[in-house]
Protein backbone atom coordinates (compact mmCIF):
# COMPACT_ATOMS: atom_id res chain seq x y z
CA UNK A 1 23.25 1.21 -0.84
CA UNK A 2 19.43 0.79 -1.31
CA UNK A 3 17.45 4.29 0.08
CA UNK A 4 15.66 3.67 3.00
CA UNK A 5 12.63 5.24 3.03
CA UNK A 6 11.61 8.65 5.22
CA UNK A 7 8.73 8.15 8.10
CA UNK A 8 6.54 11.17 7.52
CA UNK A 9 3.27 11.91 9.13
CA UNK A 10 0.90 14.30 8.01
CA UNK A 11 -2.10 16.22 10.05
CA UNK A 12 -5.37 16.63 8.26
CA UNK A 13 -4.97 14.26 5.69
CA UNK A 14 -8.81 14.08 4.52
CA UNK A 15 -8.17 16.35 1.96
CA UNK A 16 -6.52 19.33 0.23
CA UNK A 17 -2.86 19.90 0.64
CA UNK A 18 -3.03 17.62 3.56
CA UNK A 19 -4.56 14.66 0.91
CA UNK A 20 -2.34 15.96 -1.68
CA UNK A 21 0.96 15.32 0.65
CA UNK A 22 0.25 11.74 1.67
CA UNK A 23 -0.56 10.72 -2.02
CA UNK A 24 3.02 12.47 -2.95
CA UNK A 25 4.48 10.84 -0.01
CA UNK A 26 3.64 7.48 -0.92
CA UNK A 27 4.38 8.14 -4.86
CA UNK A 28 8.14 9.02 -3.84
CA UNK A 29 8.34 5.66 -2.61
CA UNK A 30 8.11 6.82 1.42
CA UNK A 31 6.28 5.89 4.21
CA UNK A 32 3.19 7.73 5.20
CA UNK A 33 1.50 8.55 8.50
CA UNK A 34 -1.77 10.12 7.63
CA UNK A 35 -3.36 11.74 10.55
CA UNK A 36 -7.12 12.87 10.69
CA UNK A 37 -10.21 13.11 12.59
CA UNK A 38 -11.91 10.37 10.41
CA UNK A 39 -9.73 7.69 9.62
CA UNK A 40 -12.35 6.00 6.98
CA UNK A 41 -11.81 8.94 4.63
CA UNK A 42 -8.35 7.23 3.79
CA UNK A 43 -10.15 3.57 3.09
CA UNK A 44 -9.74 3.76 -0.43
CA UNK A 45 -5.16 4.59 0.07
CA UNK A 46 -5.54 1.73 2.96
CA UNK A 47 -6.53 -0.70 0.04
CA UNK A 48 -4.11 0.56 -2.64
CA UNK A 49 -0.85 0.70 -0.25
CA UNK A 50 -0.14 -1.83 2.54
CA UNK A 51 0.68 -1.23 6.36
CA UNK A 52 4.44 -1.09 5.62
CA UNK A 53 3.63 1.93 3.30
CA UNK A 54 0.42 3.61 5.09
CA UNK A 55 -0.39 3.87 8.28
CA UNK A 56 -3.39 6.04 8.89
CA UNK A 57 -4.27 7.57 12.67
CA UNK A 58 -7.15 9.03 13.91
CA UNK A 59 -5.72 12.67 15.42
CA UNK A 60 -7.57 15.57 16.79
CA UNK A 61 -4.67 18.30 17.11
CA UNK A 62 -7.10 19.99 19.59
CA UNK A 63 -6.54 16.84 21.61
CA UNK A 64 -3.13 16.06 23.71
CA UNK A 65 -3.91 12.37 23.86
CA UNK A 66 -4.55 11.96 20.08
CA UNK A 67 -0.94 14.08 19.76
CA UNK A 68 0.67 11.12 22.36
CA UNK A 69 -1.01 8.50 21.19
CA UNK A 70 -0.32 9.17 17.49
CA UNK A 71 3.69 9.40 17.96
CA UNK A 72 3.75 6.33 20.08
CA UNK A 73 1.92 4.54 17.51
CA UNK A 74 4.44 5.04 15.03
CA UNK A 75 7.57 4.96 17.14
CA UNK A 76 5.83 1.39 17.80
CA UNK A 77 5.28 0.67 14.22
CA UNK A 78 8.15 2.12 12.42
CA UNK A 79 10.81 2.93 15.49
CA UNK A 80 11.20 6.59 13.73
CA UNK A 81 9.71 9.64 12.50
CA UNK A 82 11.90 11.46 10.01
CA UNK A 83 9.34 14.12 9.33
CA UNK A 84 6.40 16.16 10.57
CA UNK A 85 4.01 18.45 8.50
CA UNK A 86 1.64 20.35 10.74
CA UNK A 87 -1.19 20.83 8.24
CA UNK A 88 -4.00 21.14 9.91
CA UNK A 89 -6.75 23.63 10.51
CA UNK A 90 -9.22 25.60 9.06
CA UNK A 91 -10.43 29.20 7.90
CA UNK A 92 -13.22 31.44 7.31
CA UNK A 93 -14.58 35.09 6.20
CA UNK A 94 -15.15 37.09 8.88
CA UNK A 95 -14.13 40.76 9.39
CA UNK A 96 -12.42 41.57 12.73
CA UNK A 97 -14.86 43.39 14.41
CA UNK A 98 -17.40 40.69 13.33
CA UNK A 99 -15.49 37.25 14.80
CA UNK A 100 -17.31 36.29 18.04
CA UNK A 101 -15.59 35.14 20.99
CA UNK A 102 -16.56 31.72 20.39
CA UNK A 103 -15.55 31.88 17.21
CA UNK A 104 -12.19 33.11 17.33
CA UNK A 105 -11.08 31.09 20.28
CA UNK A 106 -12.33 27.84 18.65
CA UNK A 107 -9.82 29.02 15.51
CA UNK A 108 -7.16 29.76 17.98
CA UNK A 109 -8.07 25.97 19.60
CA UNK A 110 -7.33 24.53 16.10
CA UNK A 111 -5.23 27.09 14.16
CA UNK A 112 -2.64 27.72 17.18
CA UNK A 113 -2.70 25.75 20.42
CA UNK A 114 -3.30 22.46 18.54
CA UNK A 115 -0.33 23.10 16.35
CA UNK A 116 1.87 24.18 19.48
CA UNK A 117 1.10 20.81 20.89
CA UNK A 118 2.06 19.28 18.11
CA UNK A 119 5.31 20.97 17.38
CA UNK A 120 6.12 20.01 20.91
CA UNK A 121 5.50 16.24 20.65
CA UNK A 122 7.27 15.98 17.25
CA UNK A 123 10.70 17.64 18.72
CA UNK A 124 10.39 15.29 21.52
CA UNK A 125 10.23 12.65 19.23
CA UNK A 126 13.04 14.01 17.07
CA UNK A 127 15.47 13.88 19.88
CA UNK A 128 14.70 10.77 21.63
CA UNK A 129 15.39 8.76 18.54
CA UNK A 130 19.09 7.33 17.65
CA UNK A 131 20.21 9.57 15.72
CA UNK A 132 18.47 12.10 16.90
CA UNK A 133 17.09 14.81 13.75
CA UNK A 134 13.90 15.27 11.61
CA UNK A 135 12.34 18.43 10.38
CA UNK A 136 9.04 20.10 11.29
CA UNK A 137 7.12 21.76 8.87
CA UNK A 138 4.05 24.19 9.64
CA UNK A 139 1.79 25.06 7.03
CA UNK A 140 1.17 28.93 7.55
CA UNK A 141 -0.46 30.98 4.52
CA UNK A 142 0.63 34.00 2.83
CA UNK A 143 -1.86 35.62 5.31
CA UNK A 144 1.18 34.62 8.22
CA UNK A 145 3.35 37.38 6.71
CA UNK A 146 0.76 39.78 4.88
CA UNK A 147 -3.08 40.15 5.83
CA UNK A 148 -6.24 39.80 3.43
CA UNK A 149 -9.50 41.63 4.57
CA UNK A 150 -12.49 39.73 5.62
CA UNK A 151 -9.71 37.02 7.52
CA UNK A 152 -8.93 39.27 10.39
CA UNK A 153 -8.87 35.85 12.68
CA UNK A 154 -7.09 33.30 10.49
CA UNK A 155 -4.35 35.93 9.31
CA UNK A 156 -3.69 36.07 13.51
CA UNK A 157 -3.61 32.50 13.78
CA UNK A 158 -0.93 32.36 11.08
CA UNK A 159 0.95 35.19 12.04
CA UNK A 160 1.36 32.92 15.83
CA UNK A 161 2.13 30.40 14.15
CA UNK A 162 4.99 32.10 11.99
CA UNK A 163 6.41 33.70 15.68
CA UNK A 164 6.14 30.52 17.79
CA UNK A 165 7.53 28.14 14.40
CA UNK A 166 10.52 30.10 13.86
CA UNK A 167 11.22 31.01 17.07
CA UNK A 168 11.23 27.23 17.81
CA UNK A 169 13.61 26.42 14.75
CA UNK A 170 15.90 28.89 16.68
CA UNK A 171 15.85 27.19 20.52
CA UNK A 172 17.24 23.86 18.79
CA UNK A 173 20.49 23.10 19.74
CA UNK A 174 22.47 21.70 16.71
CA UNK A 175 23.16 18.27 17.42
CA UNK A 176 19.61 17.56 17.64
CA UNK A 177 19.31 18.26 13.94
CA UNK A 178 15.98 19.74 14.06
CA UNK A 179 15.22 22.41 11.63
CA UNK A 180 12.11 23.99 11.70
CA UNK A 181 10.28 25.72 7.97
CA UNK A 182 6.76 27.61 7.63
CA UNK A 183 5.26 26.92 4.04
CA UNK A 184 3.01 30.22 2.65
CA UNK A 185 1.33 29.51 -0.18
CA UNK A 186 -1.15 31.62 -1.70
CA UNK A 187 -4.31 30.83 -2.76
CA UNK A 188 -4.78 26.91 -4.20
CA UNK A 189 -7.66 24.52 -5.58
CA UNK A 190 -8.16 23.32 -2.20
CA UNK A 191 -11.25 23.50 0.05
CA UNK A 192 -10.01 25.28 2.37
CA UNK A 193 -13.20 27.60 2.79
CA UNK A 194 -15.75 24.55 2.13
CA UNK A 195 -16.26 23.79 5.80
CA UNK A 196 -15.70 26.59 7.00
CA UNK A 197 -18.95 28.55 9.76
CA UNK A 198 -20.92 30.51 7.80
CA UNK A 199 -20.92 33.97 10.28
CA UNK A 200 -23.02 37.07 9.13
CA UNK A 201 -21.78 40.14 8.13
CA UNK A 202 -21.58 42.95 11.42
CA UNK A 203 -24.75 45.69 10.56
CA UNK A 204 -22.00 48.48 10.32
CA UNK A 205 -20.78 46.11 6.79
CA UNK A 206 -23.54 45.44 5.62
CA UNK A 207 -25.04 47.25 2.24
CA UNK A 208 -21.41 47.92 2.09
CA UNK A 209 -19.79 46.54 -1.27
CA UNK A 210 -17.32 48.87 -1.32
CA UNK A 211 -15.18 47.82 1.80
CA UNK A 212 -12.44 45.60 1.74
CA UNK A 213 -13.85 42.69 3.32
CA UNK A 214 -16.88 42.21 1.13
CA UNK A 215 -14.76 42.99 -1.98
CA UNK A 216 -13.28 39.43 -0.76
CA UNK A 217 -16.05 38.05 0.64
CA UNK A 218 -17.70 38.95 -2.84
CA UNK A 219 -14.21 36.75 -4.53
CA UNK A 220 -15.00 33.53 -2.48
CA UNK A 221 -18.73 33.70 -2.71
CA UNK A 222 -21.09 30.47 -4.31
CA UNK A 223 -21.74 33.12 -7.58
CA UNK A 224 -18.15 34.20 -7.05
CA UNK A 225 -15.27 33.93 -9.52
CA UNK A 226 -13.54 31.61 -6.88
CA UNK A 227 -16.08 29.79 -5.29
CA UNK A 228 -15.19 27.03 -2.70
CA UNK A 229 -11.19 27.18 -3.89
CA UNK A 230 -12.52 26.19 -7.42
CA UNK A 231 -9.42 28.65 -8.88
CA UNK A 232 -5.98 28.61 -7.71
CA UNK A 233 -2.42 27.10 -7.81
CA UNK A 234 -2.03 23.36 -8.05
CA UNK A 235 -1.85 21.41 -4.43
CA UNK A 236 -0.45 18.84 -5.76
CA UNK A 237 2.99 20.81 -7.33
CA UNK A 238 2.62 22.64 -4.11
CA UNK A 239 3.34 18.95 -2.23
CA UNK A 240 5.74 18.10 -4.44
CA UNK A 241 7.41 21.60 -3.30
CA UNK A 242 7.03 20.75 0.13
CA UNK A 243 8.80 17.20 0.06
CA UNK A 244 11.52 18.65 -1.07
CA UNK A 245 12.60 20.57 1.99
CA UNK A 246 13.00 17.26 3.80
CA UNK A 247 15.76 16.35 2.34
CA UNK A 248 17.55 19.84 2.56
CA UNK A 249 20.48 19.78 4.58
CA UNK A 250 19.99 24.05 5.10
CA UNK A 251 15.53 24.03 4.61
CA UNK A 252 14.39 27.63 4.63
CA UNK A 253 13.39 29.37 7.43
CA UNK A 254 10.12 29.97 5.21
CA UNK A 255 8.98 29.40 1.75
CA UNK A 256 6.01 31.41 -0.23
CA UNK A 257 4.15 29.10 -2.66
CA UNK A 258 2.61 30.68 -5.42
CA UNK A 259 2.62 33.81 -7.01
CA UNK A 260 0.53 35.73 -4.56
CA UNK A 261 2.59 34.84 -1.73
CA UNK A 262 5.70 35.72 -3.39
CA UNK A 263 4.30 39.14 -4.38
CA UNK A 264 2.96 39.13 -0.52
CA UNK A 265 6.96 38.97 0.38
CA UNK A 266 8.42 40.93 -1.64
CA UNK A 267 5.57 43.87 -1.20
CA UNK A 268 5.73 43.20 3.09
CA UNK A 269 9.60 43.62 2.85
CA UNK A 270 9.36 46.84 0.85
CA UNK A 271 6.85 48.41 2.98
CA UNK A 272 8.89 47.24 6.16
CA UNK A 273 12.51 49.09 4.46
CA UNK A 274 10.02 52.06 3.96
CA UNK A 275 8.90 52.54 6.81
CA UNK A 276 12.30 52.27 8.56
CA UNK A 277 13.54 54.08 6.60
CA UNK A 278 10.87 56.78 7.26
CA UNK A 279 11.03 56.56 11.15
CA UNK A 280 13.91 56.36 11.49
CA UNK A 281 15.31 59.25 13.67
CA UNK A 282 12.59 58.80 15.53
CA UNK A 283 13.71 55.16 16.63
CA UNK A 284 17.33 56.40 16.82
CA UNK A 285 16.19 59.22 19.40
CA UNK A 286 14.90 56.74 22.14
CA UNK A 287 18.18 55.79 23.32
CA UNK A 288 19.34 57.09 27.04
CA UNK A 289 21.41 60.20 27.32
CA UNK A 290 23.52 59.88 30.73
């Protein structure tokens, strides 16, 4: 029987892992939906690949009617969507106490309630179709399960993202045959920090190169030894890695990519065993006596 191909649509395909997924969609011989704010970005796949192999969207995930609108489109052109990789948003360096409030809730706008919305339309679309399944995959960071200094605001972001995608994966009622993974990776040549605000350091930090923050801040600076994500794992084995949790029957609940973020995972889970372990007649002793 010939293989029919997988509908998959991507958010923030302009570049980085988001670019790096549609070109690995369409080299597995599926069907791409590449989603971003600027559609001409993608002129150059639109020429190589025809409209029964790319269809490119313009989507704002901050923006319910883009999320609508985008689905509908390719229910319309394709009658399915077997797949949905949340990959949009953005970071920067900024300690905690340094974030403003415009700042962080912009993050949240894009990091969190964008993503929700998303989520939401692609398990709506999931079940309505006939049969109903697909599989929705969020792209957290190793900064969803561990934390890194000087991204006090995108490490919460991730970590909502990790609560609200899992606990998702677990409200799905089986013959829906949703499944739900979060993808960690670590750090990658991407450019992730490229566009990112530039916001100054808080007075209390500055003069300060011996706090955590600027010891990263130092890492990811323009005379840096990783400036604008020019160090790293490889996106595009990292896509590759992703693609393949389509097609699991049983995908992951969550999957570190990397080194770092496997050393993240392992170190979090230690630290969580040892601290249970430590505290633990005090948990024991909350429990009512009659």
């Amino acid at each position: 029987m010939p293989v029919i191909p997988r509908v998959i649509l991507v958010t923030g395909s302009s570049s980085g892992f988001g670019r790096s997924l549609v070109d690995a969609i369409l080299a597995s011989g599926d069907i791409a939906v590449a989603t971003l704010r600027k559609p001409a970005v993608l002129d150059d796949l639109k020429k190589q690949f025809g409209p029964d192999r790319l269809l490119v969207l313009p989507l704002d995930t901050t923006k319910k009617t883009d999320i609508i609108n985008a689905f509908a489109s390719v229910k319309e052109v394709f009658g399915r969507c077997d797949a949905v990789i949340s990959n949009a948003g953005y970071s920067a360096l900024v300690e905690a106490e340094g974030s403003t409030e415009e700042f962080t809730r912009h993050m949240f706008e894009v990091n969190v309630f964008g993503c929700m919305e998303l989520a939401k339309a692609a398990v709506e679309s999931f079940r309505s179709q006939s049969p109903p399944g697909g599989r929705f995959i969020q792209l957290s960071s190793g900064s969803g399960v561990t934390v890194t200094p000087s991204t006090a605001i995108y490490c919460a972001t991730k970590h909502a993202m990790e609560a609200y995608t899992e606990t998702l994966g677990q409200e799905m009622a089986p013959e829906w045959n949703i499944k739900t993974t979060l993808i960690c990776p670590s750090v990658f040549k991407t450019s992730v920090f490229n566009a990112a605000p530039d916001i100054p350091l808080h007075p209390a930090y500055v003069n300060r190169p011996d706090l955590s923050s600027n010891v990263v801040r130092a890492i990811f600076a323009p005379d840096g030894p990783n400036p604008a994500g020019s160090l790293g794992d490889d996106p595009d084995k990292a896509a590759r890695a992703i693609l393949s949790v389509i097609g699991m029957e049983d995908p992951p609940v969550r999957m570190p990519l990397g080194e770092g973020a496997f050393n993240g995972f392992k170190a979090k889970a230690k630290a969580l065993n040892e601290q249970a372990d430590k505290w633990e007649k005090v948990a024991k002793s909350m429990g009512f006596d009659a």
